[in-house]
C-alpha atoms as a PDB file:
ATOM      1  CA  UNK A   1      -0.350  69.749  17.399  1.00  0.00           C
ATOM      2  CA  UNK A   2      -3.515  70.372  19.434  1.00  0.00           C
ATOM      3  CA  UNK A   3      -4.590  68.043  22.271  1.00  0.00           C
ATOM      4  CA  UNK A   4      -7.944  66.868  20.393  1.00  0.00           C
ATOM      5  CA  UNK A   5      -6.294  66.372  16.570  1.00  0.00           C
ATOM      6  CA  UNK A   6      -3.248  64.005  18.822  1.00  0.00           C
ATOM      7  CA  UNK A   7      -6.051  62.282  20.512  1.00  0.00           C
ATOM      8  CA  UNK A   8      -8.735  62.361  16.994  1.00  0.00           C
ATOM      9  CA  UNK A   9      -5.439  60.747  15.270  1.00  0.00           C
ATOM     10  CA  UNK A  10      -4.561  58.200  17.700  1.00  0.00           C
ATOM     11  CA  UNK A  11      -8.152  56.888  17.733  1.00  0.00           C
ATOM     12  CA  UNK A  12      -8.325  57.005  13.816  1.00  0.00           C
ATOM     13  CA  UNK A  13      -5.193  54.404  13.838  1.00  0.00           C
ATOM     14  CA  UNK A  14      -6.698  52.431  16.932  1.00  0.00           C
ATOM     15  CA  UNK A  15      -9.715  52.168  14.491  1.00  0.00           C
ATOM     16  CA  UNK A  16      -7.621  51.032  11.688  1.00  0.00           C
ATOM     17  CA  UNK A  17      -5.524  48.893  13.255  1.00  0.00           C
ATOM     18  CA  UNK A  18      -8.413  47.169  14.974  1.00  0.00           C
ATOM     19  CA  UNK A  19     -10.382  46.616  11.413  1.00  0.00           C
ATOM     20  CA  UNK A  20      -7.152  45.377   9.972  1.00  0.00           C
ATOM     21  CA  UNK A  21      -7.036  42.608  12.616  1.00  0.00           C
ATOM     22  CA  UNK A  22     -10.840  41.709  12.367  1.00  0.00           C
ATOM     23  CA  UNK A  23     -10.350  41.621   8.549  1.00  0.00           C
ATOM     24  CA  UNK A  24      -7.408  39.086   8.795  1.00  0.00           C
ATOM     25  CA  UNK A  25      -9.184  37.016  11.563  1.00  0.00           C
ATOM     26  CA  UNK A  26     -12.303  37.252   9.273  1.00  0.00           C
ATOM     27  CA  UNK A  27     -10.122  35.895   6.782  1.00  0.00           C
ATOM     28  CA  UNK A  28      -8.559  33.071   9.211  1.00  0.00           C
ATOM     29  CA  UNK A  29     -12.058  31.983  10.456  1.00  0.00           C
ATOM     30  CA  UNK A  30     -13.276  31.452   6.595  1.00  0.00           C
ATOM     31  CA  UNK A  31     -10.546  29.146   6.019  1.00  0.00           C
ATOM     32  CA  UNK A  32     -10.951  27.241   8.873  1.00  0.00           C
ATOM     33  CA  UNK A  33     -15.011  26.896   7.897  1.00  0.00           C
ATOM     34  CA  UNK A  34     -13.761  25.812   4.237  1.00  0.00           C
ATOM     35  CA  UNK A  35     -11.459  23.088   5.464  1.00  0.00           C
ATOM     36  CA  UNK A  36     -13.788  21.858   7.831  1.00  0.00           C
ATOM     37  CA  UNK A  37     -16.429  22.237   5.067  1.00  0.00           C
ATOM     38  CA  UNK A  38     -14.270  20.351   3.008  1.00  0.00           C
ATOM     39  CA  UNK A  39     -13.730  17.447   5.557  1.00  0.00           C
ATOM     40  CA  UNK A  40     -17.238  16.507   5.995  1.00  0.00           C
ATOM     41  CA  UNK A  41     -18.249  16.331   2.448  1.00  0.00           C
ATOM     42  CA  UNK A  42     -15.447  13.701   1.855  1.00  0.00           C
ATOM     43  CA  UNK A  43     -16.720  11.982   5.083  1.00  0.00           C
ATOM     44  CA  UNK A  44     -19.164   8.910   6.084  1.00  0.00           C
ATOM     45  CA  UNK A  45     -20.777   8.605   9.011  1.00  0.00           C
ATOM     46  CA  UNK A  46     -20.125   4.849  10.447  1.00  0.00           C
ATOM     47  CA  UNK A  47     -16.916   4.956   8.350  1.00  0.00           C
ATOM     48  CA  UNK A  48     -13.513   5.784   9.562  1.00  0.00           C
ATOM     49  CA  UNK A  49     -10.169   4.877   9.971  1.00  0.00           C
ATOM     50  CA  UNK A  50     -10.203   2.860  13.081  1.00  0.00           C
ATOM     51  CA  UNK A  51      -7.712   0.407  12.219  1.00  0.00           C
ATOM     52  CA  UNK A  52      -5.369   2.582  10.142  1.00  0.00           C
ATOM     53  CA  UNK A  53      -3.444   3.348  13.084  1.00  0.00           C
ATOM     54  CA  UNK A  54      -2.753   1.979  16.776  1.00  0.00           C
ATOM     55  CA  UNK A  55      -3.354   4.973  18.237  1.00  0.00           C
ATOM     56  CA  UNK A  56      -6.672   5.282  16.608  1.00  0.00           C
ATOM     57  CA  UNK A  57      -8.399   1.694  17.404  1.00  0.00           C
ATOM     58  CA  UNK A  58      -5.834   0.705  20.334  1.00  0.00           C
ATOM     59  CA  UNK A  59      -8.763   1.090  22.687  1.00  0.00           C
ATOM     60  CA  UNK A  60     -10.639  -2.470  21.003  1.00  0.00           C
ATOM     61  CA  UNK A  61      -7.058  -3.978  21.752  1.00  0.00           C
ATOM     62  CA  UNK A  62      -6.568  -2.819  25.487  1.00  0.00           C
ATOM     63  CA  UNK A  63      -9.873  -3.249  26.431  1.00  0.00           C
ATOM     64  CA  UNK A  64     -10.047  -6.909  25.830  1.00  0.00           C
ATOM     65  CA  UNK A  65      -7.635  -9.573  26.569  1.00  0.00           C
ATOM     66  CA  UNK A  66      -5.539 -11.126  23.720  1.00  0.00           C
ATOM     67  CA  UNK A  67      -7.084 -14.272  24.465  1.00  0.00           C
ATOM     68  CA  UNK A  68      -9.899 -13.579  22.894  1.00  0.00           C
ATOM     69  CA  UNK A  69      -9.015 -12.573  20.046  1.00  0.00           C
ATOM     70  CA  UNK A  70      -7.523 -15.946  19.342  1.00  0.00           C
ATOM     71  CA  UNK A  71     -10.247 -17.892  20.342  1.00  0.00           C
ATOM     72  CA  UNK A  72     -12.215 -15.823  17.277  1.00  0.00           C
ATOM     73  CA  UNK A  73      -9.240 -15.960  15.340  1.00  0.00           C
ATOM     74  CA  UNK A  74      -9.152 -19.761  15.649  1.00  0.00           C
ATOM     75  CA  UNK A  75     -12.993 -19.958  15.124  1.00  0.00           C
ATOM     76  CA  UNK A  76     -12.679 -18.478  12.074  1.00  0.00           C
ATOM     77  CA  UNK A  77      -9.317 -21.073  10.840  1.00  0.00           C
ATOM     78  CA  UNK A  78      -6.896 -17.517  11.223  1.00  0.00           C
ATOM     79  CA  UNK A  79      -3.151 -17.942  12.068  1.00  0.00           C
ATOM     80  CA  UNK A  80      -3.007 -15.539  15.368  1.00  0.00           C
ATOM     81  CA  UNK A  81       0.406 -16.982  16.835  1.00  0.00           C
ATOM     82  CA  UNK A  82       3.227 -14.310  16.066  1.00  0.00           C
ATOM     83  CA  UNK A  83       0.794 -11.999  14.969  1.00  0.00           C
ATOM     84  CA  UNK A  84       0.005  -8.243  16.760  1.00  0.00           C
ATOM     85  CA  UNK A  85      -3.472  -8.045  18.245  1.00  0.00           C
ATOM     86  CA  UNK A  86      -4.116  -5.338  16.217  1.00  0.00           C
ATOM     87  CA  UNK A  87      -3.793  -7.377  13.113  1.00  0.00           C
ATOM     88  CA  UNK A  88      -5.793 -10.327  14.286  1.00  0.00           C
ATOM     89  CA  UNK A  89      -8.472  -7.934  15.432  1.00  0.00           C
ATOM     90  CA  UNK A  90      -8.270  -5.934  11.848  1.00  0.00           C
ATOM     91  CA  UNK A  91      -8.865  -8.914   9.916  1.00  0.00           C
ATOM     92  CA  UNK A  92     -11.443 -10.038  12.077  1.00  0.00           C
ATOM     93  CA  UNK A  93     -13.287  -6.895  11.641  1.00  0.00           C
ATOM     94  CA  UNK A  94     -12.488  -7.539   7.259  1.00  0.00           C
ATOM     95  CA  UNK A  95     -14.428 -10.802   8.003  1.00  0.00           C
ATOM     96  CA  UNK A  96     -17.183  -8.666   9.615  1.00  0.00           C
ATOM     97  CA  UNK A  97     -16.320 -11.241  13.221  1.00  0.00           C
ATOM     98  CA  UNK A  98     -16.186  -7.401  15.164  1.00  0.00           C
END
Protein backbone atom coordinates (compact mmCIF):
# COMPACT_ATOMS: atom_id res chain seq x y z
CA UNK A 1 0.00 0.00 0.00
CA UNK A 2 1.23 3.48 -0.98
CA UNK A 3 1.94 6.18 1.63
CA UNK A 4 -1.00 8.59 0.31
CA UNK A 5 -3.93 5.65 -0.23
CA UNK A 6 -2.75 4.52 3.92
CA UNK A 7 -3.02 8.10 4.81
CA UNK A 8 -6.41 8.93 2.08
CA UNK A 9 -7.91 5.71 4.04
CA UNK A 10 -7.19 6.59 7.48
CA UNK A 11 -8.74 10.06 7.00
CA UNK A 12 -11.83 8.51 5.14
CA UNK A 13 -12.53 6.42 8.56
CA UNK A 14 -11.52 9.52 10.81
CA UNK A 15 -14.32 11.18 8.68
CA UNK A 16 -16.69 8.44 9.27
CA UNK A 17 -16.15 7.79 12.55
CA UNK A 18 -16.42 11.46 13.41
CA UNK A 19 -20.02 11.79 11.47
CA UNK A 20 -21.11 8.66 13.22
CA UNK A 21 -20.52 10.36 16.61
CA UNK A 22 -22.11 13.79 15.58
CA UNK A 23 -25.08 11.75 14.22
CA UNK A 24 -25.61 9.91 17.60
CA UNK A 25 -24.98 13.13 19.67
CA UNK A 26 -27.40 14.82 17.16
CA UNK A 27 -29.63 12.19 18.10
CA UNK A 28 -28.91 12.54 22.06
CA UNK A 29 -29.34 16.39 21.95
CA UNK A 30 -33.00 15.93 20.19
CA UNK A 31 -34.11 13.87 22.95
CA UNK A 32 -32.99 15.89 25.51
CA UNK A 33 -34.91 19.10 23.62
CA UNK A 34 -38.14 16.72 23.44
CA UNK A 35 -38.14 15.89 27.13
CA UNK A 36 -37.49 19.23 28.12
CA UNK A 37 -40.10 20.26 25.49
CA UNK A 38 -42.28 17.96 27.03
CA UNK A 39 -41.75 19.27 30.67
CA UNK A 40 -42.74 22.75 30.09
CA UNK A 41 -45.90 22.16 28.27
CA UNK A 42 -47.19 20.10 31.31
CA UNK A 43 -45.87 23.00 33.51
CA UNK A 44 -47.36 26.30 35.33
CA UNK A 45 -45.58 29.03 36.14
CA UNK A 46 -46.38 29.98 40.02
CA UNK A 47 -47.24 26.26 40.41
CA UNK A 48 -45.02 23.61 41.74
CA UNK A 49 -44.42 21.09 44.07
CA UNK A 50 -43.07 22.93 47.00
CA UNK A 51 -44.55 20.98 49.64
CA UNK A 52 -44.44 17.53 48.03
CA UNK A 53 -41.22 16.92 49.52
CA UNK A 54 -38.88 18.22 52.49
CA UNK A 55 -36.19 18.64 50.48
CA UNK A 56 -38.09 20.76 48.11
CA UNK A 57 -39.86 23.48 50.56
CA UNK A 58 -37.48 22.73 53.71
CA UNK A 59 -36.08 26.19 53.15
CA UNK A 60 -39.84 27.97 54.45
CA UNK A 61 -39.25 25.53 57.51
CA UNK A 62 -35.52 26.41 58.40
CA UNK A 63 -35.78 29.80 57.73
CA UNK A 64 -38.34 30.58 60.30
CA UNK A 65 -38.68 29.44 63.77
CA UNK A 66 -41.32 26.77 64.68
CA UNK A 67 -42.84 29.20 66.83
CA UNK A 68 -44.37 30.82 64.40
CA UNK A 69 -45.87 28.59 62.75
CA UNK A 70 -47.96 27.80 65.77
CA UNK A 71 -48.89 31.08 66.57
CA UNK A 72 -50.63 30.99 62.76
CA UNK A 73 -51.56 27.60 63.32
CA UNK A 74 -53.41 28.57 66.51
CA UNK A 75 -54.84 31.75 64.79
CA UNK A 76 -56.36 29.82 62.44
CA UNK A 77 -58.01 26.99 65.41
CA UNK A 78 -55.15 24.18 63.79
CA UNK A 79 -53.84 21.38 66.10
CA UNK A 80 -49.84 22.08 65.68
CA UNK A 81 -48.68 20.07 68.92
CA UNK A 82 -47.14 16.64 67.68
CA UNK A 83 -47.29 17.74 64.33
CA UNK A 84 -43.96 18.28 61.78
CA UNK A 85 -43.48 21.89 60.77
CA UNK A 86 -43.73 20.94 57.47
CA UNK A 87 -47.26 19.83 57.89
CA UNK A 88 -48.44 22.78 59.88
CA UNK A 89 -46.82 25.03 57.32
CA UNK A 90 -48.51 22.84 54.28
CA UNK A 91 -51.85 23.26 55.56
CA UNK A 92 -51.36 26.70 56.27
CA UNK A 93 -50.39 27.36 52.79
CA UNK A 94 -54.05 24.96 51.76
CA UNK A 95 -55.73 27.75 53.84
CA UNK A 96 -53.90 30.33 51.65
CA UNK A 97 -52.26 31.73 55.62
CA UNK A 98 -48.54 31.51 53.46
Amino acid sequence: MKRREFFREALDESIRAAQKGFLSLQETFTEVNESVQDALEGATPGKGDFFDSYEMSYSLTLAYPREMFEQMARDQGMPYEGVETIEIATELHKRGVI
